[in-house]
Each structure stands twice: as structure tokens, then as C-alpha cells.
PDB file of N, CA and C in Angstrom:
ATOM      1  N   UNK A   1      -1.789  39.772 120.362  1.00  0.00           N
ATOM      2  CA  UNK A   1      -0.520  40.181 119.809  1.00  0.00           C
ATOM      3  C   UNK A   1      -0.600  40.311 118.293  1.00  0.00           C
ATOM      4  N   UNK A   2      -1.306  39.586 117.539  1.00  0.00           N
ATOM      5  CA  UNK A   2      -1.348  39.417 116.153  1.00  0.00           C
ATOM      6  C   UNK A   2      -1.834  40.858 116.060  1.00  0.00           C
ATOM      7  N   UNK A   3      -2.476  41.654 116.358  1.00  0.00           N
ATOM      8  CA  UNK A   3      -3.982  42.553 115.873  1.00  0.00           C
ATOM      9  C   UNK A   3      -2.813  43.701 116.056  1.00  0.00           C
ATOM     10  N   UNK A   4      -2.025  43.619 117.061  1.00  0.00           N
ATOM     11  CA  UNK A   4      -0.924  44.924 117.214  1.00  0.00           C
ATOM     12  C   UNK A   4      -0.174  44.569 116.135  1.00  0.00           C
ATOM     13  N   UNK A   5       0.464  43.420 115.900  1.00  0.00           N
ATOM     14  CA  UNK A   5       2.048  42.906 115.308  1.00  0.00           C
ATOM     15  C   UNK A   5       1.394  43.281 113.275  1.00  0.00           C
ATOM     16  N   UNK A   6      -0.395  43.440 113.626  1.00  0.00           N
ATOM     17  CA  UNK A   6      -0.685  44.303 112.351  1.00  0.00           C
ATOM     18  C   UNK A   6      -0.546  45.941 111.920  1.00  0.00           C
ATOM     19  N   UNK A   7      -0.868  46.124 113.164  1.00  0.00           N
ATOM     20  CA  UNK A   7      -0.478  47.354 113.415  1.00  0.00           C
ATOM     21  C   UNK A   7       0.473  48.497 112.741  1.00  0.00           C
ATOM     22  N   UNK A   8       1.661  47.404 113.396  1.00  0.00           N
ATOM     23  CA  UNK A   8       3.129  47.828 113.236  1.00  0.00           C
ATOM     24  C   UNK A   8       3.434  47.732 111.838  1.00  0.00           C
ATOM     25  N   UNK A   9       3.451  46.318 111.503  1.00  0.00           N
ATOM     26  CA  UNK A   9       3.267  46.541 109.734  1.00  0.00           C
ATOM     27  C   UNK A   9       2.849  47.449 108.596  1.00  0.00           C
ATOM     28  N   UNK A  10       1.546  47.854 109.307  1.00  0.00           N
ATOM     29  CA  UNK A  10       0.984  48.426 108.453  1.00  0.00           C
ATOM     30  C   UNK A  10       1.432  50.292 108.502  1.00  0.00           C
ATOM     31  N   UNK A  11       1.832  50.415 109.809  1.00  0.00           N
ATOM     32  CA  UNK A  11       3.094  51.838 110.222  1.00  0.00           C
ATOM     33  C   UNK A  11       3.894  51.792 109.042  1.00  0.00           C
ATOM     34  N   UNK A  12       4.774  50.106 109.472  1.00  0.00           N
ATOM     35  CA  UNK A  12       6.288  50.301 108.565  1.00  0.00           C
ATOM     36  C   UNK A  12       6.396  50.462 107.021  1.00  0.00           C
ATOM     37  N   UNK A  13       4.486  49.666 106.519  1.00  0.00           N
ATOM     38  CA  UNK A  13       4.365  50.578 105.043  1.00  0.00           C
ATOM     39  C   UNK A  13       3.933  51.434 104.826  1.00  0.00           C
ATOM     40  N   UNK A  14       3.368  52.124 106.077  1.00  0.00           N
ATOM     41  CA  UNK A  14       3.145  53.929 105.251  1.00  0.00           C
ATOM     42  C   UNK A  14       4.430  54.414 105.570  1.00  0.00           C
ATOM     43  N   UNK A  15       5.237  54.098 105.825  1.00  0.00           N
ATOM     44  CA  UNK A  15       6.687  55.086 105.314  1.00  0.00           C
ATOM     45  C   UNK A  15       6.802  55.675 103.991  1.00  0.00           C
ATOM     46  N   UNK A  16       7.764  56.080 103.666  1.00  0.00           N
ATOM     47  CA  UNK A  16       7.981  56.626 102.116  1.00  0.00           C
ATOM     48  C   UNK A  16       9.187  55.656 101.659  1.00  0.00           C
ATOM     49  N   UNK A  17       8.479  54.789 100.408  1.00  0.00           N
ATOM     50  CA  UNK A  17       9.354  54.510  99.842  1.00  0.00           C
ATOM     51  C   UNK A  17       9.163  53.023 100.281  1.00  0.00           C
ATOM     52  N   UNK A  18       8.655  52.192 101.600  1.00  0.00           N
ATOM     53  CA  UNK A  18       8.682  51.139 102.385  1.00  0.00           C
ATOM     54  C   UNK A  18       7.468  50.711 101.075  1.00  0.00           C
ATOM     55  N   UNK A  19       7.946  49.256 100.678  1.00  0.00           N
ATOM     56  CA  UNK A  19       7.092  48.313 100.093  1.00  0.00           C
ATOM     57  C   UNK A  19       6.978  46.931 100.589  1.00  0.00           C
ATOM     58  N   UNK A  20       7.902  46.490 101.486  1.00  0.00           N
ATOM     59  CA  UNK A  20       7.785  45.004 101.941  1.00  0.00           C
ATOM     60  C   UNK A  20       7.779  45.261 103.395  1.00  0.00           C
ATOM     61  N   UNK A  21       7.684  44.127 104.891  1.00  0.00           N
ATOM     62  CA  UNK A  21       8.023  44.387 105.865  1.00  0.00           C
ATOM     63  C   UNK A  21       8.170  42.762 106.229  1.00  0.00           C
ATOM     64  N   UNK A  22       9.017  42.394 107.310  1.00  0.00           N
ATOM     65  CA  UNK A  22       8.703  40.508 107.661  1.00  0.00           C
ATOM     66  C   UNK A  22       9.217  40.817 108.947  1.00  0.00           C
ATOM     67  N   UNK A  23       8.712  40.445 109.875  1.00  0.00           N
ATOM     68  CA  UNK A  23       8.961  39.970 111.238  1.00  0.00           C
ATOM     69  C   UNK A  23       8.993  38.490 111.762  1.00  0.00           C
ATOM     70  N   UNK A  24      10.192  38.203 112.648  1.00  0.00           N
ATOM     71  CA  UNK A  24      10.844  36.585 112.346  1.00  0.00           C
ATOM     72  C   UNK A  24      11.238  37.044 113.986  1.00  0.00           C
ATOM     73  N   UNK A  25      10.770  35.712 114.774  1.00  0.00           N
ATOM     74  CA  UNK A  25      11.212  35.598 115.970  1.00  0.00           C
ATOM     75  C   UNK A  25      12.821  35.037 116.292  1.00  0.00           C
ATOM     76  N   UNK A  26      12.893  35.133 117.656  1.00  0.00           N
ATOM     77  CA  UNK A  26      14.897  34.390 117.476  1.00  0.00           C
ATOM     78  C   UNK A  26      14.859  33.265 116.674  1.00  0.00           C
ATOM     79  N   UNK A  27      14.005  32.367 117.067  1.00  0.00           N
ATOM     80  CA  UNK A  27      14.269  30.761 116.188  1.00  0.00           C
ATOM     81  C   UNK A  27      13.829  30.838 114.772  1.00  0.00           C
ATOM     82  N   UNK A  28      13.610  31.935 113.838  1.00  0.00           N
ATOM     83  CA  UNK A  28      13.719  32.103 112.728  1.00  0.00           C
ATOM     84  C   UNK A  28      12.024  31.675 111.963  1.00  0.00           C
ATOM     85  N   UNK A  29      11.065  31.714 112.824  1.00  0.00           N
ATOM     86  CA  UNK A  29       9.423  31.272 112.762  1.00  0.00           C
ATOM     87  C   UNK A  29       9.077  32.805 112.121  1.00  0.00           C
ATOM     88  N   UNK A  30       8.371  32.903 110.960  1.00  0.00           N
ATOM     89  CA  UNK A  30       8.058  33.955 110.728  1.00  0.00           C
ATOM     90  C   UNK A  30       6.417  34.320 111.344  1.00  0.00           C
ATOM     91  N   UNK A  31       6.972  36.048 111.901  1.00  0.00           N
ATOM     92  CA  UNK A  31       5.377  36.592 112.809  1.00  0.00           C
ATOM     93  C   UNK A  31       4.758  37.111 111.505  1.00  0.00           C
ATOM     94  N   UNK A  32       5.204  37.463 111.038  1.00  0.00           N
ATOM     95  CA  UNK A  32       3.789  38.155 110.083  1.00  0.00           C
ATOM     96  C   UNK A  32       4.724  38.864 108.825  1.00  0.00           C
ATOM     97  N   UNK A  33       4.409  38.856 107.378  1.00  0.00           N
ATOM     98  CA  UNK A  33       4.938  39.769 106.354  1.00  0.00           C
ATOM     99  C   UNK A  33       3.226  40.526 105.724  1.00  0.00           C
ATOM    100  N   UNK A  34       4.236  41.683 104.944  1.00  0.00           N
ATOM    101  CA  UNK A  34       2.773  42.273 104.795  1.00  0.00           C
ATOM    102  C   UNK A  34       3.594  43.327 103.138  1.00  0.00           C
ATOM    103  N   UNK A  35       3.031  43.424 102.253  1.00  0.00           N
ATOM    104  CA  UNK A  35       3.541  44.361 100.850  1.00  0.00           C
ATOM    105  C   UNK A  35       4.519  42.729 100.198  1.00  0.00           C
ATOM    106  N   UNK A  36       5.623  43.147  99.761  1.00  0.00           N
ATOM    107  CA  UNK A  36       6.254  42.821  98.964  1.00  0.00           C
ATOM    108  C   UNK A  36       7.708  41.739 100.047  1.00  0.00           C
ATOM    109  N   UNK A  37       7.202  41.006 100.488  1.00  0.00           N
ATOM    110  CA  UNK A  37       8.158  39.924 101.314  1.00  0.00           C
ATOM    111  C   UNK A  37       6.993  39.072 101.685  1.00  0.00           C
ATOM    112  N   UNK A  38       8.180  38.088 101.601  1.00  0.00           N
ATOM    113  CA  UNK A  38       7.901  36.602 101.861  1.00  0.00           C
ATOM    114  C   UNK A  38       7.985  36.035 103.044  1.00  0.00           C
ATOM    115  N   UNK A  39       7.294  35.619 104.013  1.00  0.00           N
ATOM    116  CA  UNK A  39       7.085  34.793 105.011  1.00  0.00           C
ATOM    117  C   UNK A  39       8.044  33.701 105.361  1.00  0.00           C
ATOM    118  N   UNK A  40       8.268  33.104 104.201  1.00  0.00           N
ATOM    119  CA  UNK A  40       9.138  31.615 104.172  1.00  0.00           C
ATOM    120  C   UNK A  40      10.573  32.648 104.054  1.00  0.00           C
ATOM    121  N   UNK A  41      10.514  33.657 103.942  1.00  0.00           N
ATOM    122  CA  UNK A  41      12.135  34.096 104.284  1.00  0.00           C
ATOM    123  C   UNK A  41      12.971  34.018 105.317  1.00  0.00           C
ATOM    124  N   UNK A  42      12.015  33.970 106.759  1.00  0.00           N
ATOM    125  CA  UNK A  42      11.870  34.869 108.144  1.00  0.00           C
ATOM    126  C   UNK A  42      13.180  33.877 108.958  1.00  0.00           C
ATOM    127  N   UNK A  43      13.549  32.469 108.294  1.00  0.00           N
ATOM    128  CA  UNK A  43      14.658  31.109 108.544  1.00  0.00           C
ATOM    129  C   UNK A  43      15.722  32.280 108.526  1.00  0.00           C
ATOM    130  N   UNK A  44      16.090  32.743 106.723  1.00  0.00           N
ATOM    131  CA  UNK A  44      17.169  33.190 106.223  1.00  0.00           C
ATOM    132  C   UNK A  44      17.232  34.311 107.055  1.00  0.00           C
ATOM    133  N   UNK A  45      16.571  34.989 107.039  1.00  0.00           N
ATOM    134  CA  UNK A  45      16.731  36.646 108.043  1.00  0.00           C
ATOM    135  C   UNK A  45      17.062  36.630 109.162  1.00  0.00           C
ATOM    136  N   UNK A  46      16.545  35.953 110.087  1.00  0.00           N
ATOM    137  CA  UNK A  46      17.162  35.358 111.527  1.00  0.00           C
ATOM    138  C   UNK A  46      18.756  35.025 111.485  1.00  0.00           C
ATOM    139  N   UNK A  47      19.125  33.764 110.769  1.00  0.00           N
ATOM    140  CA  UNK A  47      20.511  33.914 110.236  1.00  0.00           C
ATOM    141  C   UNK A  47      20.892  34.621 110.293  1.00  0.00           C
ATOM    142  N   UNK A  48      20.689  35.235 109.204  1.00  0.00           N
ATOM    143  CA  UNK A  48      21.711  36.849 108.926  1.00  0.00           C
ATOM    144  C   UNK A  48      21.931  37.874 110.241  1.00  0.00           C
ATOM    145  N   UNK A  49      21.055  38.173 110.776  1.00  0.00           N
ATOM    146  CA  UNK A  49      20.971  39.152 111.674  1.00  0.00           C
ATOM    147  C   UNK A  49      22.107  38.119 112.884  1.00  0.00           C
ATOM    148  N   UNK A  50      21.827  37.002 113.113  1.00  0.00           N
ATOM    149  CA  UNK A  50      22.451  36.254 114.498  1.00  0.00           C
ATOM    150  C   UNK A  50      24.022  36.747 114.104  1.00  0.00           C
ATOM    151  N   UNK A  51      24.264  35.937 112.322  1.00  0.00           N
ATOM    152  CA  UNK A  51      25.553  36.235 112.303  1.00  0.00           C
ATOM    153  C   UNK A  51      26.436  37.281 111.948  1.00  0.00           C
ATOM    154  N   UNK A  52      25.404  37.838 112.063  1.00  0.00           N
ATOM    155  CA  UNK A  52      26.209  39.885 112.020  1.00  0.00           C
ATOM    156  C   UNK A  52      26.069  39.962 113.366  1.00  0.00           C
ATOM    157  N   UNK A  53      25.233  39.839 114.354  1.00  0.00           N
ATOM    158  CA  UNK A  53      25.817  40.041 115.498  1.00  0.00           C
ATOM    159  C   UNK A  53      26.814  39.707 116.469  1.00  0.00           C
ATOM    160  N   UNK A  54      27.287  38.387 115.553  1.00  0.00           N
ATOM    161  CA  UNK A  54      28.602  38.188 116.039  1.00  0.00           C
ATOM    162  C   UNK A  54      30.048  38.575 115.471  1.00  0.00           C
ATOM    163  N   UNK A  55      29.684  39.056 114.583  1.00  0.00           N
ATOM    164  CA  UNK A  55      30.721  40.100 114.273  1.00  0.00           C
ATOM    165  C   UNK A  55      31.325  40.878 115.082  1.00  0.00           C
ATOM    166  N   UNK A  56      30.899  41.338 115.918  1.00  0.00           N
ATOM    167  CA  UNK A  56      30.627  42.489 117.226  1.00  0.00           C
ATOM    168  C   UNK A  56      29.807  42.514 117.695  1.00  0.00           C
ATOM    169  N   UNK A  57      30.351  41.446 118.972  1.00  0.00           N
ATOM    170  CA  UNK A  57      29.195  41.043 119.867  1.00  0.00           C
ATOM    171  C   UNK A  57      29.208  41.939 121.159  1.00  0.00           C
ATOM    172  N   UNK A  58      29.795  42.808 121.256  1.00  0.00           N
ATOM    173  CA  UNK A  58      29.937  44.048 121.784  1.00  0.00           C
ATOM    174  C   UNK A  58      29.149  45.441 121.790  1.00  0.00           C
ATOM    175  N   UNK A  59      29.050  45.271 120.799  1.00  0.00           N
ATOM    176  CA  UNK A  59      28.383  46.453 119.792  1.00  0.00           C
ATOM    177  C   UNK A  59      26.890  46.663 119.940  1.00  0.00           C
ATOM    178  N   UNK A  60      26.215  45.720 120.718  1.00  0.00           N
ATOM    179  CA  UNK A  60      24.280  45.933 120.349  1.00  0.00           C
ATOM    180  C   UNK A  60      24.032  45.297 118.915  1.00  0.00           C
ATOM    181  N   UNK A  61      22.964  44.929 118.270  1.00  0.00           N
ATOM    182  CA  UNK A  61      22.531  44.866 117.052  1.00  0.00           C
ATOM    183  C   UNK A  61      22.613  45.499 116.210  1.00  0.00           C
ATOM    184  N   UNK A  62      23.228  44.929 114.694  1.00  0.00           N
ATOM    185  CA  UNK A  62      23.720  45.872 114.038  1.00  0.00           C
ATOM    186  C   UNK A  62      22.429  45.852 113.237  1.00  0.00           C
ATOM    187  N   UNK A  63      22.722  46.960 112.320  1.00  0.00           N
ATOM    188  CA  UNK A  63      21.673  46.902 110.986  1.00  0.00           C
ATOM    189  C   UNK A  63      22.142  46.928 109.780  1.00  0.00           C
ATOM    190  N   UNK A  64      21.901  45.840 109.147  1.00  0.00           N
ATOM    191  CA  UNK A  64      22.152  44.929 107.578  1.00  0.00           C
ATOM    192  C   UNK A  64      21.649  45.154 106.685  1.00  0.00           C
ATOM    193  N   UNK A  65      22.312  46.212 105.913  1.00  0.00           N
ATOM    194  CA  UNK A  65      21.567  46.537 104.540  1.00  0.00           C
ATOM    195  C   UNK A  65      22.168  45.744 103.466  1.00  0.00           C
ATOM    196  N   UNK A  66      21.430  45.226 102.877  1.00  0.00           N
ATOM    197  CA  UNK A  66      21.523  44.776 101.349  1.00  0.00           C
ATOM    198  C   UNK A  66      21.380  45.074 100.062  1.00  0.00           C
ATOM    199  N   UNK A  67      21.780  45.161  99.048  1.00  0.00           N
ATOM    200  CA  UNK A  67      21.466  45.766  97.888  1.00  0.00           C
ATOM    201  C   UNK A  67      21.304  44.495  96.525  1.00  0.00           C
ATOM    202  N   UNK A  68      20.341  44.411  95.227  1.00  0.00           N
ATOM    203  CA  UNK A  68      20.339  44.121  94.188  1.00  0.00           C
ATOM    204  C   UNK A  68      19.895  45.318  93.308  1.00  0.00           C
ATOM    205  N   UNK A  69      19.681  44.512  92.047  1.00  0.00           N
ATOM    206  CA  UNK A  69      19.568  45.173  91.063  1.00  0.00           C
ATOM    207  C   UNK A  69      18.069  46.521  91.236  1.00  0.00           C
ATOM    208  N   UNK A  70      17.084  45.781  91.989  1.00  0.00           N
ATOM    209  CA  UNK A  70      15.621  46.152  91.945  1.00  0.00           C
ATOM    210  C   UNK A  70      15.171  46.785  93.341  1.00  0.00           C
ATOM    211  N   UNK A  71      15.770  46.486  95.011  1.00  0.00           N
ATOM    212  CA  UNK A  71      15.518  46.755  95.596  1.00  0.00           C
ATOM    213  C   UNK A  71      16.976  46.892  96.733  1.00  0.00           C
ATOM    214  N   UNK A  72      16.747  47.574  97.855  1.00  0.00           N
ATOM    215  CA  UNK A  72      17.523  47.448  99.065  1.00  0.00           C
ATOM    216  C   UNK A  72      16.522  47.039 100.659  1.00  0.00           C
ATOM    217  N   UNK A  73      17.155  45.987 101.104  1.00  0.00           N
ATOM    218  CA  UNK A  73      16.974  45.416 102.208  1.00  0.00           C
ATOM    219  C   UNK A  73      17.289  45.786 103.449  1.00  0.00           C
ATOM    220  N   UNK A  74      16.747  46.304 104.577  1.00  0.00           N
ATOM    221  CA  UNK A  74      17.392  46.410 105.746  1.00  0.00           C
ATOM    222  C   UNK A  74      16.812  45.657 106.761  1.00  0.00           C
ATOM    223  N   UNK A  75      17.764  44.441 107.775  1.00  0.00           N
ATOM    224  CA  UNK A  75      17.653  44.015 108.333  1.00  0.00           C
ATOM    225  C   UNK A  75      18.073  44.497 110.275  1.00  0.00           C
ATOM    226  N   UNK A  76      16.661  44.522 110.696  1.00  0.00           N
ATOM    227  CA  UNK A  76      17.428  44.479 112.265  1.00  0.00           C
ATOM    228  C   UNK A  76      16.746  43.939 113.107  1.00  0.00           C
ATOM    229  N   UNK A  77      17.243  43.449 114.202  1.00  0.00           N
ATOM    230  CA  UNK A  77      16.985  42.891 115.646  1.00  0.00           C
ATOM    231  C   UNK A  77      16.297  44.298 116.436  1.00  0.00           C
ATOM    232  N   UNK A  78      15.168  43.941 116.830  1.00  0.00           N
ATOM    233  CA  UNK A  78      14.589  44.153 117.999  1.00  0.00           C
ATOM    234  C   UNK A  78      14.063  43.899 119.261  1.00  0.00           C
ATOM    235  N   UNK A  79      14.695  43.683 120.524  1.00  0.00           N
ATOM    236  CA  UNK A  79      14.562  43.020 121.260  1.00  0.00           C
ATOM    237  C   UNK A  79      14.794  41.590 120.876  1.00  0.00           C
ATOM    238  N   UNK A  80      13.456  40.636 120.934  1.00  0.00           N
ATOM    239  CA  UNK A  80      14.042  39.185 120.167  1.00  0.00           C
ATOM    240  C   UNK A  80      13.319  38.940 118.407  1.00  0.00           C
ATOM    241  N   UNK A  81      12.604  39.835 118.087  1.00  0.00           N
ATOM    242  CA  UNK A  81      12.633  40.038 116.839  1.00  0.00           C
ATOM    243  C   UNK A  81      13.411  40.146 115.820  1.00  0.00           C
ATOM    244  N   UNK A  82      13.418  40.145 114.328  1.00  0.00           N
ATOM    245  CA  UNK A  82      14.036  40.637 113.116  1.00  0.00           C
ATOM    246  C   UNK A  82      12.672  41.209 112.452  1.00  0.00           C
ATOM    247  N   UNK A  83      13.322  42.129 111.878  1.00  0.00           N
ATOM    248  CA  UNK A  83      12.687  43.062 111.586  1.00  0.00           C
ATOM    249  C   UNK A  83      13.197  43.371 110.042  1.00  0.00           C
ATOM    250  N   UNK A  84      12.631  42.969 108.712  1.00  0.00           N
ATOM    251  CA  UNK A  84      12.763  43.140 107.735  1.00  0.00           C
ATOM    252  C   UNK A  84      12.541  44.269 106.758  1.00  0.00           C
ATOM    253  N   UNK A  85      12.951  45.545 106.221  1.00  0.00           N
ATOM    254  CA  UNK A  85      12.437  46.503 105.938  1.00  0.00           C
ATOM    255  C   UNK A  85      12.801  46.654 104.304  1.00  0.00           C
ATOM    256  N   UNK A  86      11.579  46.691 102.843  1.00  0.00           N
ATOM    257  CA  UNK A  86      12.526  46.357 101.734  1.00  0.00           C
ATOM    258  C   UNK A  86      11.899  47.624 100.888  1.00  0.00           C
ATOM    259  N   UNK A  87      12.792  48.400  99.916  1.00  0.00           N
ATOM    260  CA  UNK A  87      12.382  49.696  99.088  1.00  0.00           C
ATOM    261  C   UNK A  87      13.392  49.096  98.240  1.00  0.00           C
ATOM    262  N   UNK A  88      12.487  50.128  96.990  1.00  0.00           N
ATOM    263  CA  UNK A  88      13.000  50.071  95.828  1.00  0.00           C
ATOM    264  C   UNK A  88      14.259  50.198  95.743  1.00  0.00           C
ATOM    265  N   UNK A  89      14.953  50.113  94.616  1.00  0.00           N
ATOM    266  CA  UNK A  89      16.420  50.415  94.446  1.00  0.00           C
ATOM    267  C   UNK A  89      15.952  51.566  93.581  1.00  0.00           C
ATOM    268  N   UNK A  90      17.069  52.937  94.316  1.00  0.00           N
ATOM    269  CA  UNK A  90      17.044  53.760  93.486  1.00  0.00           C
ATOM    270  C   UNK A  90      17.880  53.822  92.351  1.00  0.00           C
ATOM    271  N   UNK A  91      17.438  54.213  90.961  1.00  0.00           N
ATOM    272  CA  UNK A  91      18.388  53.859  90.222  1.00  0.00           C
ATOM    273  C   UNK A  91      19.022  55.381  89.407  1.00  0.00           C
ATOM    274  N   UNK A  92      20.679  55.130  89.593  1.00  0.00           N
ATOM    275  CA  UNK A  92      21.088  55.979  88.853  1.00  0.00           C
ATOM    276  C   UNK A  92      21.841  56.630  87.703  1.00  0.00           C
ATOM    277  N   UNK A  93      21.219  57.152  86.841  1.00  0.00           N
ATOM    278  CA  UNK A  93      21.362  57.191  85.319  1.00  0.00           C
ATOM    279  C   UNK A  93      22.722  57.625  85.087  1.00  0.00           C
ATOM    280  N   UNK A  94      22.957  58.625  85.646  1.00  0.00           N
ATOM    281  CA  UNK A  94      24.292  59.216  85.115  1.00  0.00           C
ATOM    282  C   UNK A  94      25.057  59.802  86.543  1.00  0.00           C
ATOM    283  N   UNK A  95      26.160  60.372  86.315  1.00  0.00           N
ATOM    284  CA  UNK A  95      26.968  60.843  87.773  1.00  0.00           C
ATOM    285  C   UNK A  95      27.873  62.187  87.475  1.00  0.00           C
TER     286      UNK A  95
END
């Protein structure tokens, strides 16, 4: 499982724009990070994702984007995974 669960990682950073990735089982144990995320996150991310899904527990798994100054975060559930996805923040000068 590890040699695939590299695999996939290494997919979710050749995206465009993809610099971090973390995968976190239901009980919040992190499977693997790979670019620009942290491992010891995979507690907090589990969280998040459980309690957005009870927001609307109706609904399927939602997906949790986050924003700071430097980057945007998207969080989702897969099957019993979380699935961490992090890019730059685009930044914009004028409007």
C-alpha cells in the first residue's frame, strides 16, 4: 500500500500549481505527506473534515477550502481518507 499511497502523491504534485499533499486516515494517523505539508498535521485535518461533515450530514463529503496570506488549502474525504491539497495563494495587485 505504501509504494501506491506514493504513487498518488506524487500524481497530486504534478498538478499545476499543487505544492503540498497529506493523507490522514479516519482516526487522524497520518499516511504519508510529500512537497510542502506536514505529517504531524494529519490529527488537525481529520477534525476538520469530520466536522464539516456534520454540517450536512446528508450531503456526502464536503470540500474545505482555506485561505491565508501565502497559500490556499483544500481539504477532502475519500472513502475513509483525508486528503490534503495546498497551492500558492494567488496574489492580487489591483482590481
Amino acid at each position: 500500500m505504501e509504494n501506491s499511497l506514493d504513487q498518488v502523491m506524487d500524481e497530486v504534485l504534478s498538478q499545476p500549481g499543487v505544492y503540498g499533499c497529506l493523507f490522514s486516515n479516519d482516526h487522524g494517523l497520518g499516511l504519508g505527506a510529500k512537497g510542502k505539508a506536514d505529517v504531524n498535521s494529519a490529527g488537525i485535518i481529520t477534525a476538520i473534515a469530520n466536522l464539516a461533515s456534520k454540517l450536512e450530514p446528508h450531503n456526502g463529503n464536503p470540500i474545505i477550502t482555506y485561505e491565508n496570506d501565502t497559500r490556499t488549502c483544500i481539504i477532502k474525504r475519500v472513502k475513509t481518507s483525508q486528503v490534503l491539497c495546498s497551492k500558492p495563494q494567488i496574489k492580487v495587485t489591483s482590481l
